[in-house]
C-alpha atoms as a PDB file:
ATOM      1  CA  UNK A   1     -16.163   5.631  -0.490  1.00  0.00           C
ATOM      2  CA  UNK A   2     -12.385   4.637   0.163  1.00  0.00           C
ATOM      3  CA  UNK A   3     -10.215   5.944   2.337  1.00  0.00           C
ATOM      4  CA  UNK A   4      -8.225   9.265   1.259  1.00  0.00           C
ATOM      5  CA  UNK A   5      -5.210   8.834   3.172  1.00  0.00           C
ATOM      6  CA  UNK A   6      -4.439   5.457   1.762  1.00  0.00           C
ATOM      7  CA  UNK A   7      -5.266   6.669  -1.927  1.00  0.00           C
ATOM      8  CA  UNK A   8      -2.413   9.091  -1.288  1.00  0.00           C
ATOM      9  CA  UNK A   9       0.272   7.165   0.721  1.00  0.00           C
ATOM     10  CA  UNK A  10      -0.167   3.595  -1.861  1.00  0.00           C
ATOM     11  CA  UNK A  11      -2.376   4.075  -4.373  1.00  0.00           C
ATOM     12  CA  UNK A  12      -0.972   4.919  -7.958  1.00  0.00           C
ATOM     13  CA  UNK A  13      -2.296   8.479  -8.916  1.00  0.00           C
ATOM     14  CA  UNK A  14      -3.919   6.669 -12.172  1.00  0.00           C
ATOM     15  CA  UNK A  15      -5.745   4.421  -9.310  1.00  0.00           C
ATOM     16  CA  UNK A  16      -7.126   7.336  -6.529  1.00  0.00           C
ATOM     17  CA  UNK A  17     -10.144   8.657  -8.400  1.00  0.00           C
ATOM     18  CA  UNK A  18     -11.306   4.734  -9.024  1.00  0.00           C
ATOM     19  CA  UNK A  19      -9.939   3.727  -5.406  1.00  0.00           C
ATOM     20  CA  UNK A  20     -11.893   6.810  -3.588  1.00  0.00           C
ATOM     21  CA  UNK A  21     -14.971   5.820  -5.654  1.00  0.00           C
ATOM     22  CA  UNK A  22     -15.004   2.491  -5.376  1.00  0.00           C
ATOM     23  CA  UNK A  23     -18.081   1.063  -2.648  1.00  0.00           C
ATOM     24  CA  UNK A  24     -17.408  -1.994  -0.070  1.00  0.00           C
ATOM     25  CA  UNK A  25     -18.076  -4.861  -2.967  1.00  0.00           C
ATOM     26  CA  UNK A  26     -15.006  -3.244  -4.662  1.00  0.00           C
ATOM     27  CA  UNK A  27     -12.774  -4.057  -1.126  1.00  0.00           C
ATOM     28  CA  UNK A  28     -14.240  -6.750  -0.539  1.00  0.00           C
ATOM     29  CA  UNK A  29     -13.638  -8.048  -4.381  1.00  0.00           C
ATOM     30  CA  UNK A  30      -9.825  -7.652  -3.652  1.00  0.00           C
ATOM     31  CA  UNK A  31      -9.915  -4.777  -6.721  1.00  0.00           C
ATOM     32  CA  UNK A  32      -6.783  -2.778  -5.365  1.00  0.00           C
ATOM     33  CA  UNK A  33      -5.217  -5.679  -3.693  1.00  0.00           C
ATOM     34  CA  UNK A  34      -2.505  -5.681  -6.421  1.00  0.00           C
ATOM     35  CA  UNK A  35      -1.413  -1.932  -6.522  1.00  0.00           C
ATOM     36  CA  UNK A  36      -1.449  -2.131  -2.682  1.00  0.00           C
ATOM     37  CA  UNK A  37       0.954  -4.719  -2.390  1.00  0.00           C
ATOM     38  CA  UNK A  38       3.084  -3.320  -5.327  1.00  0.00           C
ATOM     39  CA  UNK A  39       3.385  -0.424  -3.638  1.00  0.00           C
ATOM     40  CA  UNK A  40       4.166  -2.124   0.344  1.00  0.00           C
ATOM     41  CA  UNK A  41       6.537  -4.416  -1.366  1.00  0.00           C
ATOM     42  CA  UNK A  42       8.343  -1.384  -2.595  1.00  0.00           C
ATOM     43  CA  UNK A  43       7.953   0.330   0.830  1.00  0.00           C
ATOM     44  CA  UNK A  44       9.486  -2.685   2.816  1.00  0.00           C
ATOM     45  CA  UNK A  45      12.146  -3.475   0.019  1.00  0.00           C
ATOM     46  CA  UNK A  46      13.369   0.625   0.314  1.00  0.00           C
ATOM     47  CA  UNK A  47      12.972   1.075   4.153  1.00  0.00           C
ATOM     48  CA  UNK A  48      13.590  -2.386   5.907  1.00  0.00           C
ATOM     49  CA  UNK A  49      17.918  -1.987   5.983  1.00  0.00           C
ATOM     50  CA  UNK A  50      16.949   1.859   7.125  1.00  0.00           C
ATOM     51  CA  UNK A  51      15.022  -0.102   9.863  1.00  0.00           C
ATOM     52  CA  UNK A  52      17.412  -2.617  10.509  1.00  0.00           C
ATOM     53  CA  UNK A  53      20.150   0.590  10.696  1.00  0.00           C
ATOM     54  CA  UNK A  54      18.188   2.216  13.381  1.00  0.00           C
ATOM     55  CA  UNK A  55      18.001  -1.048  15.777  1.00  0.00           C
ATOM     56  CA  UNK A  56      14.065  -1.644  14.842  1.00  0.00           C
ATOM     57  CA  UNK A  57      12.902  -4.874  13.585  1.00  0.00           C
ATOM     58  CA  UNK A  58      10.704  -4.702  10.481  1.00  0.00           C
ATOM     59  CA  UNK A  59       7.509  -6.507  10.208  1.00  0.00           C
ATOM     60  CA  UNK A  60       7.646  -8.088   6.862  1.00  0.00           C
ATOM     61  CA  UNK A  61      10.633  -9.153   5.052  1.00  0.00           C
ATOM     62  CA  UNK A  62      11.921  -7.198   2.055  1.00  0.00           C
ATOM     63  CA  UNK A  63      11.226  -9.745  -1.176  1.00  0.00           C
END
């Protein structure tokens, strides 16, 4: 079973039925590895000069 809360914070809503199914062999398989980092890429690329603006140091660098 996958995790709900990261089905609905980075998981495409054409992904979360398949993600929240999905069984360890699927994880460990790397089978949502690419919508996950689509969607952290995005995250970092949209928040990191908010970051920056408020005198915190983001983690990864916006690509």
């Amino acid at each position: 079973m996958g995790m709900p809360a990261v089905a609905t914070a980075l998981i495409g809503s054409d992904q979360k039925i398949p993600y929240n199914d999905a069984n360890p062999a699927d994880d460990a398989a790397g089978t949502f590895v690419p919508e996950l980092v689509e969607q952290l890429t995005g995250l970092t690329n949209a928040l990191a000069d908010d970051l920056v603006g408020a005198g915190l140091t983001p983690c990864a660098k916006p690509s």
